[in-house]
PDB file of N, CA and C in Angstrom:
ATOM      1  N   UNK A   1     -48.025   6.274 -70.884  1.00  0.00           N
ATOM      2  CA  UNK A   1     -48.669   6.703 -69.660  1.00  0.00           C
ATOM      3  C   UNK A   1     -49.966   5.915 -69.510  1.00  0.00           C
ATOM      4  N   UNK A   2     -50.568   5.312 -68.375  1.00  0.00           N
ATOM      5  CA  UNK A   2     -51.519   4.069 -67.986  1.00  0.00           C
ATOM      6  C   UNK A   2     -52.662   5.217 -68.268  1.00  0.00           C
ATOM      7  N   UNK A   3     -53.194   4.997 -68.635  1.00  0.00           N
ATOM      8  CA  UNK A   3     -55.136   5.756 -68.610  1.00  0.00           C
ATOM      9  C   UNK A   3     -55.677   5.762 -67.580  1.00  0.00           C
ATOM     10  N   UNK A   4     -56.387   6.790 -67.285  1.00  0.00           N
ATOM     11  CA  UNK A   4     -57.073   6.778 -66.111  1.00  0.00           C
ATOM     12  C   UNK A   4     -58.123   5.879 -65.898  1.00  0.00           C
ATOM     13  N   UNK A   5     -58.555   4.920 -67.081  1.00  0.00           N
ATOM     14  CA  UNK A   5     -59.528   4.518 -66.822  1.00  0.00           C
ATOM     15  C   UNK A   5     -58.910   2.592 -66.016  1.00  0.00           C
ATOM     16  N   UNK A   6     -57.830   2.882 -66.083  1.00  0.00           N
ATOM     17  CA  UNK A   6     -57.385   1.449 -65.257  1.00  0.00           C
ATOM     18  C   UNK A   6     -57.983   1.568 -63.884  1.00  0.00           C
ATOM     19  N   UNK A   7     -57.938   2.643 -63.451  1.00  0.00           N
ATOM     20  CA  UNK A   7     -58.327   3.034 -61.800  1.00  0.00           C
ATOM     21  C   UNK A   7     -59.053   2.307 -61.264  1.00  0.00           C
ATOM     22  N   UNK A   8     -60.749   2.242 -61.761  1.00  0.00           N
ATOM     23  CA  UNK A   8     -61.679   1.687 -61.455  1.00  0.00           C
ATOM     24  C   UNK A   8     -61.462   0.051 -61.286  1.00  0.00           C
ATOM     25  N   UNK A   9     -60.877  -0.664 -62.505  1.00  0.00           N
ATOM     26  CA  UNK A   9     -61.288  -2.188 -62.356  1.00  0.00           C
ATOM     27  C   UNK A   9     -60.319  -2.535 -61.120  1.00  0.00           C
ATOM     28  N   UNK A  10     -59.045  -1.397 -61.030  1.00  0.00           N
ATOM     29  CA  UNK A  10     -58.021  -1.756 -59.960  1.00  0.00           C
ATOM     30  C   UNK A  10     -58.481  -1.782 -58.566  1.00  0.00           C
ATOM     31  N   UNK A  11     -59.320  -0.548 -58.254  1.00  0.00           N
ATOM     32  CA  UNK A  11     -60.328  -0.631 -56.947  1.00  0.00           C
ATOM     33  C   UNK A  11     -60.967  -1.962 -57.049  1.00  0.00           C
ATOM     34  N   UNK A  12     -61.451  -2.071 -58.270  1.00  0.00           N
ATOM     35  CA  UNK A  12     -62.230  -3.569 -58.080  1.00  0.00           C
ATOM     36  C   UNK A  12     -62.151  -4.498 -57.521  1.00  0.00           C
ATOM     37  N   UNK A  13     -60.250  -4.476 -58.098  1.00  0.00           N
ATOM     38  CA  UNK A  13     -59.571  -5.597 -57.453  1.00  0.00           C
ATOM     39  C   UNK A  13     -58.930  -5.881 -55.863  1.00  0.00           C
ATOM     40  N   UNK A  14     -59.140  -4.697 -55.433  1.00  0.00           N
ATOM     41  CA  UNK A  14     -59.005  -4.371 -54.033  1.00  0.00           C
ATOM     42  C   UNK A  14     -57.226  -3.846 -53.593  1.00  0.00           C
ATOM     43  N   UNK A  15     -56.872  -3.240 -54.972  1.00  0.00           N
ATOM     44  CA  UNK A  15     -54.900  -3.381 -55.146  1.00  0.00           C
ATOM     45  C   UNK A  15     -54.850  -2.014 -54.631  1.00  0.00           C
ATOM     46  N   UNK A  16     -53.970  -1.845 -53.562  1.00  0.00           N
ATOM     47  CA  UNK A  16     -53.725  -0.445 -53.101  1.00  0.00           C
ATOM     48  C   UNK A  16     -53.245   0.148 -54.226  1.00  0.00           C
ATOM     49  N   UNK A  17     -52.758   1.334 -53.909  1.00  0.00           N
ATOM     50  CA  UNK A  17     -51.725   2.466 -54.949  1.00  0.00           C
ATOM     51  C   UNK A  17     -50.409   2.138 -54.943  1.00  0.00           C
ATOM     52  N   UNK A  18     -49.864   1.582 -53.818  1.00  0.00           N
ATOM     53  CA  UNK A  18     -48.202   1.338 -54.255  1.00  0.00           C
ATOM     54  C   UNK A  18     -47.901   0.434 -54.578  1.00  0.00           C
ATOM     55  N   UNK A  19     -49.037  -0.888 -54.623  1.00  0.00           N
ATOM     56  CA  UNK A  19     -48.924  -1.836 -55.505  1.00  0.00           C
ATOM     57  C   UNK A  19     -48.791  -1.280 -56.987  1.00  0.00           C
ATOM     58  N   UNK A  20     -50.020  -0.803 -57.037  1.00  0.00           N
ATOM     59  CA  UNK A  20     -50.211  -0.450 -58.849  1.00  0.00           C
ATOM     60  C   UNK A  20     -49.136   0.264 -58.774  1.00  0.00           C
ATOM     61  N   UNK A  21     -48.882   1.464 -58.198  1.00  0.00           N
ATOM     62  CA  UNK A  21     -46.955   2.254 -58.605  1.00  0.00           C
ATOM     63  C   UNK A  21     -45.700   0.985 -58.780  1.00  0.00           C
ATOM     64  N   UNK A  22     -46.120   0.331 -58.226  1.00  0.00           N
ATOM     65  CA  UNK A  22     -44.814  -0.537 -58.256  1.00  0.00           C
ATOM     66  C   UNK A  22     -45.196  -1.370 -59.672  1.00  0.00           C
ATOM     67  N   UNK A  23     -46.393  -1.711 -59.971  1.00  0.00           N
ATOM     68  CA  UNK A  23     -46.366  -2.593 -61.231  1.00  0.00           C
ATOM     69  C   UNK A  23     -45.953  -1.855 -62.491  1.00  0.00           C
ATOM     70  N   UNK A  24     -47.046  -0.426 -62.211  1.00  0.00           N
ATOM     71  CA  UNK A  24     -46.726   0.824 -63.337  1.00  0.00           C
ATOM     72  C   UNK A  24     -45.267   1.309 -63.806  1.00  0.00           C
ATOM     73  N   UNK A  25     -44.533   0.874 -62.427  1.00  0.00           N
ATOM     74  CA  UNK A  25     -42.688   1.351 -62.810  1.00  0.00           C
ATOM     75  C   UNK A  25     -42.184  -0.091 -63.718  1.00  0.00           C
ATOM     76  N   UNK A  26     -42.507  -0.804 -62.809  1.00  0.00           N
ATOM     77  CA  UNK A  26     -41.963  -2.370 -63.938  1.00  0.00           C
ATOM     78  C   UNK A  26     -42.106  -1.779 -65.062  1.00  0.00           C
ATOM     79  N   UNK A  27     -43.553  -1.642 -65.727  1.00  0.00           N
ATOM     80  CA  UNK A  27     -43.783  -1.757 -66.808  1.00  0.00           C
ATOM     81  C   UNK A  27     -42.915  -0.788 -67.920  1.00  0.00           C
ATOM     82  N   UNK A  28     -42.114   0.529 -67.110  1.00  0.00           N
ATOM     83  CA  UNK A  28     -42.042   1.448 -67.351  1.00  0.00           C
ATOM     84  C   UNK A  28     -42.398   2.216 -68.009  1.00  0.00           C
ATOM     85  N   UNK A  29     -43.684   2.373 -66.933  1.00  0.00           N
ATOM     86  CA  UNK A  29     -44.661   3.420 -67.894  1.00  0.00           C
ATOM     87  C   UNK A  29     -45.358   4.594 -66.611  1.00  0.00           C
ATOM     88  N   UNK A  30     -44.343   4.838 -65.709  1.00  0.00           N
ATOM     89  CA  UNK A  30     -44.719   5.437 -64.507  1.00  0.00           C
ATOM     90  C   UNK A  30     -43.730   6.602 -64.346  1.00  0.00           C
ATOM     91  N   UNK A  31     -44.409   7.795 -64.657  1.00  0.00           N
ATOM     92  CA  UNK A  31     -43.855   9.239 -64.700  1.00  0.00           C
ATOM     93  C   UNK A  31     -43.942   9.748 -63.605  1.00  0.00           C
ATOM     94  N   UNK A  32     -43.596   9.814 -62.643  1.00  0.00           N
ATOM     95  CA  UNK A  32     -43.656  10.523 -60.987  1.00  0.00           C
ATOM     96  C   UNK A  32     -43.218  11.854 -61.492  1.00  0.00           C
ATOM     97  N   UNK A  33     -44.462  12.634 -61.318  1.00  0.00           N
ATOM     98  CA  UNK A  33     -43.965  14.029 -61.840  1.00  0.00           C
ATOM     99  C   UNK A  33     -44.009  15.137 -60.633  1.00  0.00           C
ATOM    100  N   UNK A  34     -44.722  14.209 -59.407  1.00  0.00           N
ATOM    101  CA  UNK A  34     -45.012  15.054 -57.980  1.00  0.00           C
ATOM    102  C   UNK A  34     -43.304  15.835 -57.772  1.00  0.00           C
ATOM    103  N   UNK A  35     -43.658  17.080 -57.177  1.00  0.00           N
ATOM    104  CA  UNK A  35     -42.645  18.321 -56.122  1.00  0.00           C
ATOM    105  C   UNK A  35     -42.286  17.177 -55.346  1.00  0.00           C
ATOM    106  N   UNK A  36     -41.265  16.877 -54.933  1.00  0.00           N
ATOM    107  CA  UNK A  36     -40.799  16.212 -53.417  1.00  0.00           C
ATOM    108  C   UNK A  36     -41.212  17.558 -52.690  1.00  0.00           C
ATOM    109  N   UNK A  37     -41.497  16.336 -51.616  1.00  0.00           N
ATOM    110  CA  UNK A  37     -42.009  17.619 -49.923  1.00  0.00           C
ATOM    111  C   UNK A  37     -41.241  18.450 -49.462  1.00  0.00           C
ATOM    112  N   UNK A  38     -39.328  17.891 -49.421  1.00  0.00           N
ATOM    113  CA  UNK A  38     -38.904  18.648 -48.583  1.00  0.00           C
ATOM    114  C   UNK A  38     -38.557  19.835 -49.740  1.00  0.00           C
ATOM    115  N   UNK A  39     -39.191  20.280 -51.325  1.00  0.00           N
ATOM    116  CA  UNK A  39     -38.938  21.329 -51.889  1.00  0.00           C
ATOM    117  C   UNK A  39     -39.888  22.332 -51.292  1.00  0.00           C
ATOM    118  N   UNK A  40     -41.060  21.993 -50.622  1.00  0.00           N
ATOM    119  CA  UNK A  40     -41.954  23.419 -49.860  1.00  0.00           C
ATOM    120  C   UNK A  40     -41.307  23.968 -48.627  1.00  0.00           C
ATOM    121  N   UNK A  41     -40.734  22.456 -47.928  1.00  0.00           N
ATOM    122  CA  UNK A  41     -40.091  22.801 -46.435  1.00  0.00           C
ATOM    123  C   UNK A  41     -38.762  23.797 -46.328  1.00  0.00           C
ATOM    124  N   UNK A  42     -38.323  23.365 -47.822  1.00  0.00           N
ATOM    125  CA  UNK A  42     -36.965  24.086 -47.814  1.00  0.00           C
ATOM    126  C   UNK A  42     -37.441  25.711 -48.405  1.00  0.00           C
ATOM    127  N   UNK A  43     -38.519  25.496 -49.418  1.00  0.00           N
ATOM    128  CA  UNK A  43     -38.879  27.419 -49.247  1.00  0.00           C
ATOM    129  C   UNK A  43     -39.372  27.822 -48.365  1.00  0.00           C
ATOM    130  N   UNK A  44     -40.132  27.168 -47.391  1.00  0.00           N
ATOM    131  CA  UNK A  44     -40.496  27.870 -46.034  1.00  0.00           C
ATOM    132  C   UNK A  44     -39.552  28.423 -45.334  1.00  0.00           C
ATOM    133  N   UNK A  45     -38.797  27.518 -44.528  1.00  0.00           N
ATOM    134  CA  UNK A  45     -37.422  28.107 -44.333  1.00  0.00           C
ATOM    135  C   UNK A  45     -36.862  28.792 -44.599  1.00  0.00           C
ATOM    136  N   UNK A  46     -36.415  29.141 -46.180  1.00  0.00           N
ATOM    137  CA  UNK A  46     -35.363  29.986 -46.552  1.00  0.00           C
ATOM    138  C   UNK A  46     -36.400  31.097 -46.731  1.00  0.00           C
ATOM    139  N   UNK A  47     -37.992  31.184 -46.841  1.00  0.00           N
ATOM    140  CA  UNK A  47     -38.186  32.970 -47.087  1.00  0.00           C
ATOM    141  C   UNK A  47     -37.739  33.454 -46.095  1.00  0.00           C
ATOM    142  N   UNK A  48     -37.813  35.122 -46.283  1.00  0.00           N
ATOM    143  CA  UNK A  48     -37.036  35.896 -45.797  1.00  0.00           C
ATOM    144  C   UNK A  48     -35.707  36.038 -45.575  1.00  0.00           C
ATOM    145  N   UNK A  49     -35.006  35.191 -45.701  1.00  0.00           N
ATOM    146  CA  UNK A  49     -33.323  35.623 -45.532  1.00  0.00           C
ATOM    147  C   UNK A  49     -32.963  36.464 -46.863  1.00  0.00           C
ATOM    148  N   UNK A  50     -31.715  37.134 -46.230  1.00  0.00           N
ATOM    149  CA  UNK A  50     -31.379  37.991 -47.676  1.00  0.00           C
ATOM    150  C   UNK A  50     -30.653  36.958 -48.461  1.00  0.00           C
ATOM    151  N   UNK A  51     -30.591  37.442 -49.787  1.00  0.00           N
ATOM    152  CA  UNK A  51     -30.446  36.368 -51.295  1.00  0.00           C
ATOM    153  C   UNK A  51     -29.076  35.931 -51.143  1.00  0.00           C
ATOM    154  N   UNK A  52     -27.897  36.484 -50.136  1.00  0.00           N
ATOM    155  CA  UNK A  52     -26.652  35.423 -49.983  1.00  0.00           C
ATOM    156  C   UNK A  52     -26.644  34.684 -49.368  1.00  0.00           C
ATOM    157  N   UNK A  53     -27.620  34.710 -47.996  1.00  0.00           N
ATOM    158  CA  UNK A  53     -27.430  34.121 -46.992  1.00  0.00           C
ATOM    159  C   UNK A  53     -28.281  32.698 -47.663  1.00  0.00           C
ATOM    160  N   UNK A  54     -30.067  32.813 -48.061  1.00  0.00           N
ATOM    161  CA  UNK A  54     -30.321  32.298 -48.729  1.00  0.00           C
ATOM    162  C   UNK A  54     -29.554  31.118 -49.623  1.00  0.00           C
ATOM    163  N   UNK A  55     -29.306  32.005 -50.980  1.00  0.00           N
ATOM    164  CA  UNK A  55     -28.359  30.891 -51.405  1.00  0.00           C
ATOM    165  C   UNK A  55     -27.535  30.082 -51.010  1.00  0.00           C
ATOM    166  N   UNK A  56     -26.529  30.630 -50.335  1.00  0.00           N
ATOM    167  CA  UNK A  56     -25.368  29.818 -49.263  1.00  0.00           C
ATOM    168  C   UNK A  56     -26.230  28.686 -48.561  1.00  0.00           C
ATOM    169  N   UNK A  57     -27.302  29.088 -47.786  1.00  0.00           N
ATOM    170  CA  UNK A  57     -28.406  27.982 -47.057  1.00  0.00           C
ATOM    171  C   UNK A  57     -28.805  26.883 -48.007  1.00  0.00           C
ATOM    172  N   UNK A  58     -29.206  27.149 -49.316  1.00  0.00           N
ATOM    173  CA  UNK A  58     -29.824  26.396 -50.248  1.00  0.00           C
ATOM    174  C   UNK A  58     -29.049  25.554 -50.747  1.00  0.00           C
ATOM    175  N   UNK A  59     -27.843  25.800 -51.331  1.00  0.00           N
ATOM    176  CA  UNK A  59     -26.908  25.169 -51.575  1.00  0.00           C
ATOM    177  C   UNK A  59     -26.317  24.388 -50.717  1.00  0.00           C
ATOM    178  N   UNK A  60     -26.430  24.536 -49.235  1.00  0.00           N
ATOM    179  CA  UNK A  60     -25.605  23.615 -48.296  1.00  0.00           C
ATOM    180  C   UNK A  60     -27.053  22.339 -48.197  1.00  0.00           C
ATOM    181  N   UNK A  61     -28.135  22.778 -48.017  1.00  0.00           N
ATOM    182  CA  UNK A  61     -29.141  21.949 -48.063  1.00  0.00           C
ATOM    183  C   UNK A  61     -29.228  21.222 -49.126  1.00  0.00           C
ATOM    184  N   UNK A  62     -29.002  21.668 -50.337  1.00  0.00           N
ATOM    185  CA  UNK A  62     -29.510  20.317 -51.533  1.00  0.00           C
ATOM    186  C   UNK A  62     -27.812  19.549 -51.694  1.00  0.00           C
ATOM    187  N   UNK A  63     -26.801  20.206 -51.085  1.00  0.00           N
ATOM    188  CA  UNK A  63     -25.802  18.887 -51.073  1.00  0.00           C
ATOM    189  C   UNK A  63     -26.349  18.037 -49.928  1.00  0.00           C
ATOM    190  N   UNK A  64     -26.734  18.356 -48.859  1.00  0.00           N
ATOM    191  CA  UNK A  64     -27.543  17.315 -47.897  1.00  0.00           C
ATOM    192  C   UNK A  64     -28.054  16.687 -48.762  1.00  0.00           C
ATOM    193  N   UNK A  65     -29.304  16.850 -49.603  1.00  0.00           N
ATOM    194  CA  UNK A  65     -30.229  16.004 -50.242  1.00  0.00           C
ATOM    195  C   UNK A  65     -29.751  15.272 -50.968  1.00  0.00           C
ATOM    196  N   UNK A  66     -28.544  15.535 -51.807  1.00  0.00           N
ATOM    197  CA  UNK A  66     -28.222  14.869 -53.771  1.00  0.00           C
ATOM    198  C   UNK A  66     -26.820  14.770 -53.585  1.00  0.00           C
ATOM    199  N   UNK A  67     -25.986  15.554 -52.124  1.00  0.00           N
ATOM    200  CA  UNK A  67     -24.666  15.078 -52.435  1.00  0.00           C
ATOM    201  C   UNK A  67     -24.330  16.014 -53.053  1.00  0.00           C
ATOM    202  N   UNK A  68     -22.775  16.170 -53.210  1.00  0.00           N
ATOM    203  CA  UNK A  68     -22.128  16.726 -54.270  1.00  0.00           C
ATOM    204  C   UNK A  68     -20.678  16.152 -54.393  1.00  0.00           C
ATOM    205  N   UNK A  69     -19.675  17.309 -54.640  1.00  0.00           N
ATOM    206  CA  UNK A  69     -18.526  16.565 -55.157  1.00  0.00           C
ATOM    207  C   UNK A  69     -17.662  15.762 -54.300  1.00  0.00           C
ATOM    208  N   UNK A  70     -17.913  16.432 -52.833  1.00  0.00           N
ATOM    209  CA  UNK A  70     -17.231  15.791 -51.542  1.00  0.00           C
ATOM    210  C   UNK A  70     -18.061  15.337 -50.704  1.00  0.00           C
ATOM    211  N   UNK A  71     -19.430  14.677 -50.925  1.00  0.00           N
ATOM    212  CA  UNK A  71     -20.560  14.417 -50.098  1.00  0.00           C
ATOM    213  C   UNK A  71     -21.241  13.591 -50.556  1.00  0.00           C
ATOM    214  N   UNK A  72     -21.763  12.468 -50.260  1.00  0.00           N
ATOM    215  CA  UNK A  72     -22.766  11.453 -50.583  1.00  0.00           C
ATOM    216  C   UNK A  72     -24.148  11.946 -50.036  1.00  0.00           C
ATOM    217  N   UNK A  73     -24.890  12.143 -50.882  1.00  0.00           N
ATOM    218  CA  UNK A  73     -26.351  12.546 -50.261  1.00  0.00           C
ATOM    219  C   UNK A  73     -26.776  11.583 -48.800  1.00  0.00           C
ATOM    220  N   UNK A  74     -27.351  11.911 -47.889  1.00  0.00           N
ATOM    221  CA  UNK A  74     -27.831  11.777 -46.730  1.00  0.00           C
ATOM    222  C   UNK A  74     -29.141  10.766 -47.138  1.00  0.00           C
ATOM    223  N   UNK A  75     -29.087   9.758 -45.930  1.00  0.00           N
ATOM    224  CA  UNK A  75     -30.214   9.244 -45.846  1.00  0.00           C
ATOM    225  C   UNK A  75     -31.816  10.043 -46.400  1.00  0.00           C
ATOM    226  N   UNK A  76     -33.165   9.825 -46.978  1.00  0.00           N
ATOM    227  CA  UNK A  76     -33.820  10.502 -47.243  1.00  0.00           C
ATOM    228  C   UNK A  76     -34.976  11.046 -45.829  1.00  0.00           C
ATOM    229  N   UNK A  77     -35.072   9.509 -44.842  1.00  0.00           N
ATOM    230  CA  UNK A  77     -35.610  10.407 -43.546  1.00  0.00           C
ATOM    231  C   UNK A  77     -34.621  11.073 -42.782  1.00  0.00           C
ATOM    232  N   UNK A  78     -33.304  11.157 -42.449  1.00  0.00           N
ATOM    233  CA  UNK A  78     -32.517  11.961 -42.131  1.00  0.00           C
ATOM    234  C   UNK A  78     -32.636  13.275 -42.691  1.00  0.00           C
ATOM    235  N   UNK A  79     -33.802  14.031 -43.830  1.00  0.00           N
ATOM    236  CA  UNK A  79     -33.773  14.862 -44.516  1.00  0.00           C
ATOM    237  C   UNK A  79     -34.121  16.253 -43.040  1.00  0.00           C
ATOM    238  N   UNK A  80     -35.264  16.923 -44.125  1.00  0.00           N
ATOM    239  CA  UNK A  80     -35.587  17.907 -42.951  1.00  0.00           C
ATOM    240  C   UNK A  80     -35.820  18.001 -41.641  1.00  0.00           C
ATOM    241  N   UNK A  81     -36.413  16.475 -41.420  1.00  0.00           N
ATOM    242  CA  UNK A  81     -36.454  16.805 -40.179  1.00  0.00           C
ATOM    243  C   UNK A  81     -35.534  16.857 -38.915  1.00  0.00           C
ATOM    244  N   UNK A  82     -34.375  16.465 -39.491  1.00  0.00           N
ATOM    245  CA  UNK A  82     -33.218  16.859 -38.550  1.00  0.00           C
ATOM    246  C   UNK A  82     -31.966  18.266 -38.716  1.00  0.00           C
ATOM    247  N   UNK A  83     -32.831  18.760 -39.577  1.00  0.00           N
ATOM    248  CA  UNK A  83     -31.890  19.979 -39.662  1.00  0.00           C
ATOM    249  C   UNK A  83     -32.540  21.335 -39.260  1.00  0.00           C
ATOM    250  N   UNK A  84     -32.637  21.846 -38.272  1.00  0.00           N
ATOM    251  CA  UNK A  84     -33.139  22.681 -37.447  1.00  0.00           C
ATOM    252  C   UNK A  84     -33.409  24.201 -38.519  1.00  0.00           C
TER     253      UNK A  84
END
C-alpha cells in the first residue's frame, strides 16, 4: 500500500489523482476499497418495501449490475440512472 506521504511531492509535480490511480494499479499496489455509488442508490430505493418484495427488487438489480447465469451485466452508466 503507497504511503501517504507520496501525496505531497505528487502535488508538486502537478499529477492529478487518476494519473497517480492509474500508476498505483500498474504497480499493483492500489486497493480501491471505496462502496460503489449505486450501493447507497440502491438502499435508498429499496427502504421501505416489505423484505420479499425488497429482495426480489435487489436481486433483479444486482443481476443488472454483475449479470448472472442468463445475463451479462449492463453497461456501468446504463446503471441507476435508467431504472426508474
Amino acid at each position: 500500500m503507497p504511503s501517504f506521504g507520496i501525496i505531497a511531492p505528487l502535488r508538486a509535480l502537478d499529477s492529478s489523482i487518476e494519473r497517480t490511480a492509474e500508476i498505483v494499479e500498474a504497480m499493483g499496489v492500489l486497493a480501491d476499497d471505496r462502496r460503489p455509488s449505486y450501493e447507497d442508490w440502491l438502499e435508498k430505493r429499496l427502504d421501505g418495501l416489505a423484505a420479499g418484495i425488497r429482495r426480489e427488487a435487489e436481486r433483479w438489480y444486482r443481476s443488472l449490475r454483475v449479470g448472472g447465469p442468463r445475463a451479462r451485466p449492463r453497461d456501468p452508466p446504463s446503471g441507476p440512472t435508467s431504472t426508474p
